[in-house]
Protein backbone atom coordinates (compact mmCIF):
# COMPACT_ATOMS: atom_id res chain seq x y z
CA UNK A 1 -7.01 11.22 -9.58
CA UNK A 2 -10.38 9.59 -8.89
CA UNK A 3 -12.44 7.89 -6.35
CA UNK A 4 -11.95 4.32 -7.38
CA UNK A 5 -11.14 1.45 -5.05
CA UNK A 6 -9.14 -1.58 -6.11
CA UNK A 7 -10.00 -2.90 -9.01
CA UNK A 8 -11.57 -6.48 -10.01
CA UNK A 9 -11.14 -8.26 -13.61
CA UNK A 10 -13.44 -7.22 -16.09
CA UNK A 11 -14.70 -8.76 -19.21
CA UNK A 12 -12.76 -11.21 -20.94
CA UNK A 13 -9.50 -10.10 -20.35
CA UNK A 14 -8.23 -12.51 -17.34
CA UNK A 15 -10.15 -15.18 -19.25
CA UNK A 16 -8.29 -14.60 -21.99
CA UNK A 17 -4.78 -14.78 -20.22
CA UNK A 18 -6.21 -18.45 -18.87
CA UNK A 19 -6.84 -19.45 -22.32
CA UNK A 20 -3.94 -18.43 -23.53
CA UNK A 21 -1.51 -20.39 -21.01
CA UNK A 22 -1.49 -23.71 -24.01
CA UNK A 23 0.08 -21.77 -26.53
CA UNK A 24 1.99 -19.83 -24.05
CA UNK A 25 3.55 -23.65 -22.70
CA UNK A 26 3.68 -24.48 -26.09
CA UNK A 27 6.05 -21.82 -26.96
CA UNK A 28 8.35 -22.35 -24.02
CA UNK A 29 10.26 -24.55 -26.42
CA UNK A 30 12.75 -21.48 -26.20
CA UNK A 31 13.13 -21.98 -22.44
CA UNK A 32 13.96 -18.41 -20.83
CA UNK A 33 17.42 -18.76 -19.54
CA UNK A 34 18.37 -22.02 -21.68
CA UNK A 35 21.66 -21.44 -22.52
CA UNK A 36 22.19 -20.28 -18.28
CA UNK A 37 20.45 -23.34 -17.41
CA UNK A 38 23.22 -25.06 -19.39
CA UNK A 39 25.96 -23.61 -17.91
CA UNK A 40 24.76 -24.31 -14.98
CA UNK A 41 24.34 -28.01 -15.63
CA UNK A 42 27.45 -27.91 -17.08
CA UNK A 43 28.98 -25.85 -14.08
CA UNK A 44 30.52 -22.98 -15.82
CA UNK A 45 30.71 -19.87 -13.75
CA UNK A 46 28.18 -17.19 -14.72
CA UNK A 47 30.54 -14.07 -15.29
CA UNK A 48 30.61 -10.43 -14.34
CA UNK A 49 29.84 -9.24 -17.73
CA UNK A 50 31.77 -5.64 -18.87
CA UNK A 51 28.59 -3.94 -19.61
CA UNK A 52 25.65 -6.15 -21.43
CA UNK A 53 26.23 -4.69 -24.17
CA UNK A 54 25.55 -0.45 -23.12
CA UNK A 55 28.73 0.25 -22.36
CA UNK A 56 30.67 1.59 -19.35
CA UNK A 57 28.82 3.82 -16.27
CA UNK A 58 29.51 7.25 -15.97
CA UNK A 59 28.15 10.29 -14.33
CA UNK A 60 24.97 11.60 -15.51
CA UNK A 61 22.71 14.85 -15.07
CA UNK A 62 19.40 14.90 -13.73
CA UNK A 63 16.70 16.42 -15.67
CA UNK A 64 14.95 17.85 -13.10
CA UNK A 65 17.77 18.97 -10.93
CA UNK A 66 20.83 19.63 -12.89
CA UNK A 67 22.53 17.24 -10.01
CA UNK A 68 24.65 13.90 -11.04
CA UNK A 69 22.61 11.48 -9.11
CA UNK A 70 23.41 8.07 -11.15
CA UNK A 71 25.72 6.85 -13.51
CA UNK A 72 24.37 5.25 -16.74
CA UNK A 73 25.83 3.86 -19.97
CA UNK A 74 26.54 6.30 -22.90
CA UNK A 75 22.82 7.59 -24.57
CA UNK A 76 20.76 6.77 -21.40
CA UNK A 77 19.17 9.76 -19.67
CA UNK A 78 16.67 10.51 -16.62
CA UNK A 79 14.38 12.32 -14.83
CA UNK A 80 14.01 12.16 -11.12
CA UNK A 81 10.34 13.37 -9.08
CA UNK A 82 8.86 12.94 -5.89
CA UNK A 83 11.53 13.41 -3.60
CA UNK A 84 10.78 12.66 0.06
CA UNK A 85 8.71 16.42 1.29
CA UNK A 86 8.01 17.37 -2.04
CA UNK A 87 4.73 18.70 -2.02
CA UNK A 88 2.38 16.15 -3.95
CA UNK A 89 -1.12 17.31 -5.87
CA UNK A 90 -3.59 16.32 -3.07
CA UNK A 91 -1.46 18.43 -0.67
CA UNK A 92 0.65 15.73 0.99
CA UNK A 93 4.39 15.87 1.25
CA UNK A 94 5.94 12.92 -0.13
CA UNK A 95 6.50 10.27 2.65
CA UNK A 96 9.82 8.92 2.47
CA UNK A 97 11.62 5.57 2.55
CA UNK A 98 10.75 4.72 -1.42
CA UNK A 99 10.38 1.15 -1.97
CA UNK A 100 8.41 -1.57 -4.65
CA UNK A 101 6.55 0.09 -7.10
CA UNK A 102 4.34 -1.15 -10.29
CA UNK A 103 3.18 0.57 -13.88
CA UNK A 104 0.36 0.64 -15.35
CA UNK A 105 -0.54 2.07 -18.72
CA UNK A 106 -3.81 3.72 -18.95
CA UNK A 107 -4.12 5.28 -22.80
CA UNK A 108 -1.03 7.73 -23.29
CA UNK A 109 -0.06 8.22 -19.50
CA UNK A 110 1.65 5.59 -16.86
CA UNK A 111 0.29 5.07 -13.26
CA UNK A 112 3.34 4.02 -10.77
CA UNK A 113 1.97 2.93 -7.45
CA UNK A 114 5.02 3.43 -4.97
CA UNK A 115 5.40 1.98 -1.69
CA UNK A 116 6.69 3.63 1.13
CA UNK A 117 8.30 0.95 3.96
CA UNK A 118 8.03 3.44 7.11
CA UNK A 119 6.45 2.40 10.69
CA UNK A 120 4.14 3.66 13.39
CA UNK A 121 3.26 7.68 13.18
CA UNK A 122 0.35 9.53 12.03
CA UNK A 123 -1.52 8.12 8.53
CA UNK A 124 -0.16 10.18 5.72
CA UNK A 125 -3.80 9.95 3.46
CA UNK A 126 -7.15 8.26 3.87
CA UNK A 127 -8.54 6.03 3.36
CA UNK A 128 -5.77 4.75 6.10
CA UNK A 129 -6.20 0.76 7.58
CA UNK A 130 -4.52 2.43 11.10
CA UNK A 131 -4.79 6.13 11.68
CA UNK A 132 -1.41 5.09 14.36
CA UNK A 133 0.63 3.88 11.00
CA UNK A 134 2.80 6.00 9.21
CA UNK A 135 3.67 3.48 5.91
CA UNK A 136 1.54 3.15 2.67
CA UNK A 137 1.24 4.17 -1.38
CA UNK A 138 1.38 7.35 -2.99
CA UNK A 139 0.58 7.05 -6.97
CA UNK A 140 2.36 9.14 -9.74
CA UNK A 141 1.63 9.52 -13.37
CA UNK A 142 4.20 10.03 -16.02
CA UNK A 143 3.74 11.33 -19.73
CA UNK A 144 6.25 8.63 -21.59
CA UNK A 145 5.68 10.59 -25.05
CA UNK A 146 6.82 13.77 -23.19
CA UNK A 147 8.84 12.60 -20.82
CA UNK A 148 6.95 14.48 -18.18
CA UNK A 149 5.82 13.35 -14.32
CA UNK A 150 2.82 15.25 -14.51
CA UNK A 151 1.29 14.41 -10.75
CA UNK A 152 1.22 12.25 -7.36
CA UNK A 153 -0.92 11.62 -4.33
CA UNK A 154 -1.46 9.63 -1.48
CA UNK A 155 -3.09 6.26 -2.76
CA UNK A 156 -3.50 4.24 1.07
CA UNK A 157 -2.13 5.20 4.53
CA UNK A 158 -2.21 3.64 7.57
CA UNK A 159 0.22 0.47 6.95
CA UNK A 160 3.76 -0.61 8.63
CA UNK A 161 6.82 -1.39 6.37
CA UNK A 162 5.42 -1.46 2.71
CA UNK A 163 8.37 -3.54 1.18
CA UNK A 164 7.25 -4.68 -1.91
CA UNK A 165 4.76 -6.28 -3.46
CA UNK A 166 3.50 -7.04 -7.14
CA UNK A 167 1.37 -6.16 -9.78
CA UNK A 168 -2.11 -7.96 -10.52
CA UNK A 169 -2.89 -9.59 -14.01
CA UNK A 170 -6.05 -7.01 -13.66
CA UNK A 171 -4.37 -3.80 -12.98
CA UNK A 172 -3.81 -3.34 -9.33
CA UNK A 173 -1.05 -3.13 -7.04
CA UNK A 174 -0.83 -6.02 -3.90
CA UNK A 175 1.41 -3.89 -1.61
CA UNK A 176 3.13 -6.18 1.34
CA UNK A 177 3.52 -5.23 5.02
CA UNK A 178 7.27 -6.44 6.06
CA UNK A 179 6.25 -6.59 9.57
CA UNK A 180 4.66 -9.10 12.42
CA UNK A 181 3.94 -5.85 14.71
CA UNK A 182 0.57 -4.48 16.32
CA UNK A 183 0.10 -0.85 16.47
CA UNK A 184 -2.17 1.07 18.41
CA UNK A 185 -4.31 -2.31 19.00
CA UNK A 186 -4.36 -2.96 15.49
CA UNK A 187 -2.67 -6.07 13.73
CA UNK A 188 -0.11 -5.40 11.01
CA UNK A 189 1.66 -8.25 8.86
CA UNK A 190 -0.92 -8.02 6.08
CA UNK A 191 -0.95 -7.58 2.25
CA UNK A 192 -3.60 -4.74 0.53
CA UNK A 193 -5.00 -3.78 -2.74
CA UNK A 194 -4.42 -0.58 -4.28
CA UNK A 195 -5.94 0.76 -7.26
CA UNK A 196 -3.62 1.42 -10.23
CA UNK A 197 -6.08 4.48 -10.50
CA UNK A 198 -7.62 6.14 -7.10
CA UNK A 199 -7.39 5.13 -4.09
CA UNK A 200 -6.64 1.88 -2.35
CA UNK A 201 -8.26 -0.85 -0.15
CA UNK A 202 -8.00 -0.37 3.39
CA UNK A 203 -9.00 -3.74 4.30
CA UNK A 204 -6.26 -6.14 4.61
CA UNK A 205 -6.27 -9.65 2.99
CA UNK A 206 -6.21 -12.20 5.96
CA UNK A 207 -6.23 -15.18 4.26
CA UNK A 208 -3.53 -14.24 2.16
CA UNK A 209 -1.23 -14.81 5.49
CA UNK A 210 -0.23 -12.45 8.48
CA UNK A 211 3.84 -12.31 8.27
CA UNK A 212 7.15 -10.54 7.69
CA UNK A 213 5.88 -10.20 3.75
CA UNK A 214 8.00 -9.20 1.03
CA UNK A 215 7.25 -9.47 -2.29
CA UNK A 216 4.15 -11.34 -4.28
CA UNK A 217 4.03 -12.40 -8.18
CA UNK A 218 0.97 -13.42 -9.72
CA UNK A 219 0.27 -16.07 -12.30
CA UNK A 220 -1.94 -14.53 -15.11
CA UNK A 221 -3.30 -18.07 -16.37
CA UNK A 222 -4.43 -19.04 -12.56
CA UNK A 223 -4.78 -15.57 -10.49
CA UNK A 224 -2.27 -17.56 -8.35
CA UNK A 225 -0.71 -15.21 -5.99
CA UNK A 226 3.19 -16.19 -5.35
CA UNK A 227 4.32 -14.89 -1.80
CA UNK A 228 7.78 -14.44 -0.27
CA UNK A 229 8.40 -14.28 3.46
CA UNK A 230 11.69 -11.85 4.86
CA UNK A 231 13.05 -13.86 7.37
CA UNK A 232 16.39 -15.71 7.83
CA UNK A 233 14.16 -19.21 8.31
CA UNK A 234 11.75 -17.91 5.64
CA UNK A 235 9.23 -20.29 3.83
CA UNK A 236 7.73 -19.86 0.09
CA UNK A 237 4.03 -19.34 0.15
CA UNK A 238 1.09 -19.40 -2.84
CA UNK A 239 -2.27 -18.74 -2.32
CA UNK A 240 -4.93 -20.08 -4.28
CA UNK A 241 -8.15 -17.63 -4.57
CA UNK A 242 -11.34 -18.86 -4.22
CA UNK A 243 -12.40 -16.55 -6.73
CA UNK A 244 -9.08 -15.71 -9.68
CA UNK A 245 -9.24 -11.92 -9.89
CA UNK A 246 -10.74 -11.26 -6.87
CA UNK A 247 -8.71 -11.73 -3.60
CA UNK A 248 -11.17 -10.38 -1.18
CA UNK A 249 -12.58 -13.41 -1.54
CA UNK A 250 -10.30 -15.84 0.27
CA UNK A 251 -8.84 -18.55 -0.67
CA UNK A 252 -6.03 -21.04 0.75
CA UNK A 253 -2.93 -20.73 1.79
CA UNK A 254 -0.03 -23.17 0.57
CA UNK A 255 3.39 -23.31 0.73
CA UNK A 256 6.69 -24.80 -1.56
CA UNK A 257 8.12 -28.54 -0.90
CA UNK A 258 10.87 -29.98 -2.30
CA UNK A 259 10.61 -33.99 -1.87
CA UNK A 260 9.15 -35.50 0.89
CA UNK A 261 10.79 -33.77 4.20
CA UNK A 262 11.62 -30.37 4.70
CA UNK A 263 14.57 -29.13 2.78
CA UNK A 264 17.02 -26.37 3.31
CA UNK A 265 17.95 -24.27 0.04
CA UNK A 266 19.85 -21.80 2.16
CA UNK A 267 23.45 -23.00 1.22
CA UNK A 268 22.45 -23.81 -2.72
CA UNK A 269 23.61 -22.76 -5.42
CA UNK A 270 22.83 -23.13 -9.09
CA UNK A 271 20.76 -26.30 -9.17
CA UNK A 272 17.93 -28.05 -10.50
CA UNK A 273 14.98 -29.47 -7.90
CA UNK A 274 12.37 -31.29 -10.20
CA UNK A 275 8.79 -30.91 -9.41
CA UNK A 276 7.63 -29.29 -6.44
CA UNK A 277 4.67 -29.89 -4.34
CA UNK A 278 2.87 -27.44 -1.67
CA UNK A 279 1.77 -28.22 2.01
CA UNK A 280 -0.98 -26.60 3.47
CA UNK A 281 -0.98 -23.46 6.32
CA UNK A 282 -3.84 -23.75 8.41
CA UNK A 283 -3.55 -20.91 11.10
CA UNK A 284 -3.20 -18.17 8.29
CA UNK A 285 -3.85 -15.20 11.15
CA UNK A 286 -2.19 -15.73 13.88
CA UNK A 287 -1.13 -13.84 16.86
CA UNK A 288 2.17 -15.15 17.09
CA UNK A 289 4.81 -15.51 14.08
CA UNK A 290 4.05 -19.03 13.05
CA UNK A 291 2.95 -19.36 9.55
CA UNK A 292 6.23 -20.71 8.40
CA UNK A 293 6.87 -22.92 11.63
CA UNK A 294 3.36 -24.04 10.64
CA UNK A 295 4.41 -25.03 6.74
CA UNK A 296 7.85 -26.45 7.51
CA UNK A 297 6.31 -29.00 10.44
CA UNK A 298 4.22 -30.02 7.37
CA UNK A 299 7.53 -30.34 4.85
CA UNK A 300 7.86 -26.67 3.57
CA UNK A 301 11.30 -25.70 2.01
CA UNK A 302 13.38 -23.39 4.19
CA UNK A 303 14.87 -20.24 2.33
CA UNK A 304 17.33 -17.31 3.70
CA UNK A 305 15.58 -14.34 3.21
CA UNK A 306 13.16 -14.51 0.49
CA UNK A 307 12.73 -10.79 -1.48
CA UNK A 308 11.84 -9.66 -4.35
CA UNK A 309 9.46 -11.62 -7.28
CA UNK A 310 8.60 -10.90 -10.36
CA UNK A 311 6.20 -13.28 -13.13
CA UNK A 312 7.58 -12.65 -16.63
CA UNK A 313 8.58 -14.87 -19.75
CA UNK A 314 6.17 -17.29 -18.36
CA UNK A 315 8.06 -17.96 -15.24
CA UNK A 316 8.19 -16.56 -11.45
CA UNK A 317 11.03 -15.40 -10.25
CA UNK A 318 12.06 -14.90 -6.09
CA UNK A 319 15.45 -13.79 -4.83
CA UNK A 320 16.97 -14.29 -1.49
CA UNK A 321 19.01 -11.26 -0.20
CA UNK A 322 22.03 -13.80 1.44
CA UNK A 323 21.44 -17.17 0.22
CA UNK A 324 23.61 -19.07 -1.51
CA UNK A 325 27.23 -20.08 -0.74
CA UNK A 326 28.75 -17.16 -0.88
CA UNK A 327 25.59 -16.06 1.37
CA UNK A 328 25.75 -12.80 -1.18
CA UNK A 329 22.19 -13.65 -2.98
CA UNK A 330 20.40 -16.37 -4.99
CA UNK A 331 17.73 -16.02 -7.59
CA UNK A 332 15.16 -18.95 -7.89
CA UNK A 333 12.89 -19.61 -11.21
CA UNK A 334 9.24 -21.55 -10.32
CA UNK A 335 7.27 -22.87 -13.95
CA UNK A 336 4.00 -22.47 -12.49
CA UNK A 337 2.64 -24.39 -15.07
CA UNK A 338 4.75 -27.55 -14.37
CA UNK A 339 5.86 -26.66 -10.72
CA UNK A 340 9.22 -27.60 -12.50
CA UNK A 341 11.93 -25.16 -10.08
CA UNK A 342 15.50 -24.64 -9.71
CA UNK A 343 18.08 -22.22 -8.66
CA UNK A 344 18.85 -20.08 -11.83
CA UNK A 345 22.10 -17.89 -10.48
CA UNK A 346 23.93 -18.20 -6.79
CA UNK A 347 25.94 -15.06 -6.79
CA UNK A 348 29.54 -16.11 -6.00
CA UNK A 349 30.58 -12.45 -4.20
CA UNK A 350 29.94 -9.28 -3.36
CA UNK A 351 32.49 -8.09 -5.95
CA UNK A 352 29.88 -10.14 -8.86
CA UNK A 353 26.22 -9.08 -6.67
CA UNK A 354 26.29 -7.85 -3.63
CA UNK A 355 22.78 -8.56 -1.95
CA UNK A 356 19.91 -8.68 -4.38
CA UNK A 357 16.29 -7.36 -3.36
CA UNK A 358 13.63 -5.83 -5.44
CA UNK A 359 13.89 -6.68 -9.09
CA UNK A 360 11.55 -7.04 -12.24
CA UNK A 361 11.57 -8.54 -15.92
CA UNK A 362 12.88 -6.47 -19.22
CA UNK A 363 10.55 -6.13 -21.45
CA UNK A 364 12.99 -8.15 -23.40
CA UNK A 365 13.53 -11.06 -21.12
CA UNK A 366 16.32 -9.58 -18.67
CA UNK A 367 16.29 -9.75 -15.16
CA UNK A 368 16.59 -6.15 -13.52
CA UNK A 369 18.34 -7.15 -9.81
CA UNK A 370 18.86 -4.14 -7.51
CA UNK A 371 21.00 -4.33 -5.15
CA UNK A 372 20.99 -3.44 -1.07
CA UNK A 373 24.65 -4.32 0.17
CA UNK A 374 27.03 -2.15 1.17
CA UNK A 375 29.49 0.03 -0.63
CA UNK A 376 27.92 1.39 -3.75
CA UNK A 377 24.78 0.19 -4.61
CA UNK A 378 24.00 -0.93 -8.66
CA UNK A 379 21.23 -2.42 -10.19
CA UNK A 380 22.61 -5.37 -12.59
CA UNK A 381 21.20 -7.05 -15.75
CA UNK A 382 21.22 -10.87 -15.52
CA UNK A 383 21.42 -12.24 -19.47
CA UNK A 384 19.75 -15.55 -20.43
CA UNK A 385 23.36 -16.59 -21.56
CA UNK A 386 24.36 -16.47 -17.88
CA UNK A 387 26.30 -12.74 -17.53
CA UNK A 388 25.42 -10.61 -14.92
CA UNK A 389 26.51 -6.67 -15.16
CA UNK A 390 25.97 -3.65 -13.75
CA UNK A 391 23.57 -1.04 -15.18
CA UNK A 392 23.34 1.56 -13.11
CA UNK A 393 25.34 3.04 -10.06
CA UNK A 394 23.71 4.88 -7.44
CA UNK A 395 25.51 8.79 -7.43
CA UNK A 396 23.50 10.73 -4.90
CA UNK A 397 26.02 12.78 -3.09
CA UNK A 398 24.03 15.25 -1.45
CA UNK A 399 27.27 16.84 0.42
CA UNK A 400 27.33 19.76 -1.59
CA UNK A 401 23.88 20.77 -2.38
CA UNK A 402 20.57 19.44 -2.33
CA UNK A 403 19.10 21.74 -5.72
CA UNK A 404 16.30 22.54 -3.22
CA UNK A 405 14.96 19.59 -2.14
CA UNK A 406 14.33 19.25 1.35
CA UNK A 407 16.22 16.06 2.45
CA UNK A 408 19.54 15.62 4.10
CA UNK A 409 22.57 16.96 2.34
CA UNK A 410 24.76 14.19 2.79
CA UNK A 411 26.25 11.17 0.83
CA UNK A 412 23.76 8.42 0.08
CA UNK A 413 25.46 5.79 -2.44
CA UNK A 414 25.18 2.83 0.04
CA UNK A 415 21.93 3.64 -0.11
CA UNK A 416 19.35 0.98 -1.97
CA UNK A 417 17.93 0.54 -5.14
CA UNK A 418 14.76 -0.13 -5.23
CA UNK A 419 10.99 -0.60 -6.83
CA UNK A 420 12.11 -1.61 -10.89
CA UNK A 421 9.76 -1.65 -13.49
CA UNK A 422 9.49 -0.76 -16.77
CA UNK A 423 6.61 1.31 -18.38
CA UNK A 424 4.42 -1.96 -19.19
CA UNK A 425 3.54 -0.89 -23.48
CA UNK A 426 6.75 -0.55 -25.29
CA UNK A 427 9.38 -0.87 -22.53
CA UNK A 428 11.07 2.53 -22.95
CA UNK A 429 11.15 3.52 -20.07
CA UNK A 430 12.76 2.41 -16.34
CA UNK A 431 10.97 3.52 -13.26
CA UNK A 432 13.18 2.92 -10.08
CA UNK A 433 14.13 4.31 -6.53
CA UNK A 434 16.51 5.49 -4.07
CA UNK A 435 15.25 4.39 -0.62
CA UNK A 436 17.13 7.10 0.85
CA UNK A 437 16.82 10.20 0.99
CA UNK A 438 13.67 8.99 -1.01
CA UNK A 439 13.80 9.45 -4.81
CA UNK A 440 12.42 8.25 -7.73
CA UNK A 441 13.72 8.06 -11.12
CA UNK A 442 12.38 7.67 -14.92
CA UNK A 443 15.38 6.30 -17.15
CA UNK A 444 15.55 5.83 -21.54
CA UNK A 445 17.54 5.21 -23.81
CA UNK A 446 18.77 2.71 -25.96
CA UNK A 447 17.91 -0.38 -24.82
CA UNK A 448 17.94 -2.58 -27.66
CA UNK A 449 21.31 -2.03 -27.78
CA UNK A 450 21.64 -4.03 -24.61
CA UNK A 451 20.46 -7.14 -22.80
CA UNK A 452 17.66 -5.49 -21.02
């Protein structure tokens, strides 16, 4: 652990993403997702796959533990660490409520910032925005040649609701407040830098937009920062920095349009929209919730319950938790580069994806969707020939031993999956959480095999 605050871009390295956009536009001659885009156009039904090529789930034993807490295909193994209470390195039990979470590879280790979406109570760690505000990061660092967590701390304190949030092209974590609250005098509704090593910003982002935040995705060949917005009326937001690389800043505050009036893409499913166009917010701080009543009066899109995004083969990907027609989930692909956007998948039931929320990009071009329904919880693989399947199962029944850990023993499969990312180098390893009772978990094995 060290003293550092959140980071900046240094040398040539964002440049070099910029200049690299041409050949990376160039390329997209193999469209991500083709052959689902022409199912979709040609509207086949994208199919609950058996098992993307892994196999069936079954019951697996922790590493740490000895306890089955997930099922997995055949070959795949894990390691879970930092259960809510456990003591962490700088002293601090591990705040609970796990959610979004980024990695970061610095030489031979991995640096996962993890969020923790909790409300008002004491700070857990300095330096803390609101000493009345119990939410924030804690940071943990994994050995991937070992296999071996090797340490956590506190990271930032003093936040409400840490959702999600979303890596930066220059190694830090934007973690999102899913709140409109104040506490203790104090505004909340913010988004904040963290440092992929050290500490974290306490100073919020204002011109990035004060509302019921989710998730962000950045674009490396701008330093655009892609926002979603958790409400049932929600609105999809991008803000444009003054300065690429460094938020603090400012910068302006936009949000998505499709056509000329304000569209609704709650009921939608898989479709194409053309080019998009973005209307500005003015009133990025205000003191009541109105930044999306604000971009639709100007023509903003309306979405149900924008979550998770994620940039990856060149594209950004949102999800909406209950959109769609079957009001189970939809997930939405943006070309920054073109503004070219479109529904990509609509799930048609519960039984096929049963409320999406966090999710990420394989290494190999996958999407990584994990679910927060009801029953039991999975994270699913969605193909780019259109099949969706489940990966993983959440199995933490806690009903007949806890191995220690001090956290309810009871049954937590309807519990959700959250914070998915894979180590960032060679893509060997899955980093993801149970929000409750607070877990996270380090999964290998062999993906290749697979879709993801």
């Amino acid at each position: 652990m060290t003293g550092t605050s959140a980071g900046r871009p240094t040398g040539p390295g964002f440049e070099r993403r910029t200049l690299l956009r041409g050949a990376a536009v160039a390329a997209a001659a193999s469209l991500p997702f083709q052959a689902l885009a022409a199912r979709t156009a040609a509207a086949a039904p994208v199919k609950l796959g058996l098992d993307g090529g892994y196999g069936p789930l079954g019951p697996v034993k922790d590493q740490a533990t000895g306890l089955e807490l997930l099922q997995l295909p055949r070959g795949f193994e894990y390691i879970s660490y930092g259960w809510t209470n456990d003591l962490m390195d700088d002293g601090v039990r591990t705040p609970g409520a796990h959610d979004g979470m980024a990695a970061f590879r610095y030489g031979d280790k991995v640096h996962i910032v993890r969020n923790h979406e909790l409300g008002a109570g004491p700070a857990f760690t300095a330096p803390a925005y609101n000493p009345a505000a119990g939410g924030g990061t804690t940071t943990m660092v994994f050995d991937p040649d070992a296999g071996q967590w090797l340490e956590s701390y506190g990271s930032l304190g003093g936040t409400i609701r840490n959702c999600a949030g979303g890596p930066t092209p220059w190694n830090t974590w934007l973690t999102c407040e899913e709140t409109f609250s104040t506490t203790a005098g104090k505004r909340h509704g913010y988004i904040f830098e963290v440092a992929s090593e050290g500490k974290g910003n306490p100073e919020p982002y204002k011109a990035m937009g004060r509302f019921n935040h989710e998730a962000v995705a950045v674009d490396p060949a701008t330093g655009y920062v892609y926002e979603t917005e958790d409400r049932g009326d929600a609105s999809l937001y991008r803000f444009v920095p003054a300065v690429p690389g460094d938020l603090s800043k400012g910068g302006r505050l936009e949000a998505l349009r499709i056509g000329t009036t304000t569209y609704d893409t709650r009921s939608d499913g898989e479709k194409a929209y053309g080019t998009v166009s973005w209307v500005p917010v003015d009133d990025v701080d205000p003191a009541t919730d109105t930044v999306r009543l604000q971009a639709q009066a100007n023509g903003a899109a309306v979405f149900s319950r924008l979550e998770g995004a994620w940039y990856g083969n060149d594209r950004v990907y949102v999800i909406t938790t209950d959109g769609g027609p079957a009001r189970q989930g939809q997930v939405f692909e943006l070309d920054p580069a073109t503004d070219e956007f479109r529904v990509l998948f609509a799930s048609p039931g519960s039984e096929v994806l049963n409320a999406p929320d966090n999710m990420c990009v394989s290494p190999r071009g996958g999407l990584v969707l994990c679910e927060d329904g009801g029953g039991t919880e999975y994270v699913h693989g969605l193909t780019p020939d259109g099949e969706i399947f489940r990966f993983a199962a959440n199995d933490v029944d806690l009903r007949d031993g806890t191995a220690g850990k001090n956290v309810p023993a009871a049954d937590h499969r309807g519990s959700e999956w959250a914070g998915s990312v894979f180590e960032p180098k060679n893509g060997n390893w899955l980093f993801v959480n149970i929000q409750t009772p607070g877990i996270t978990f380090a999964i290998t094995g062999p993906w290749r095999r697979g879709a993801l």
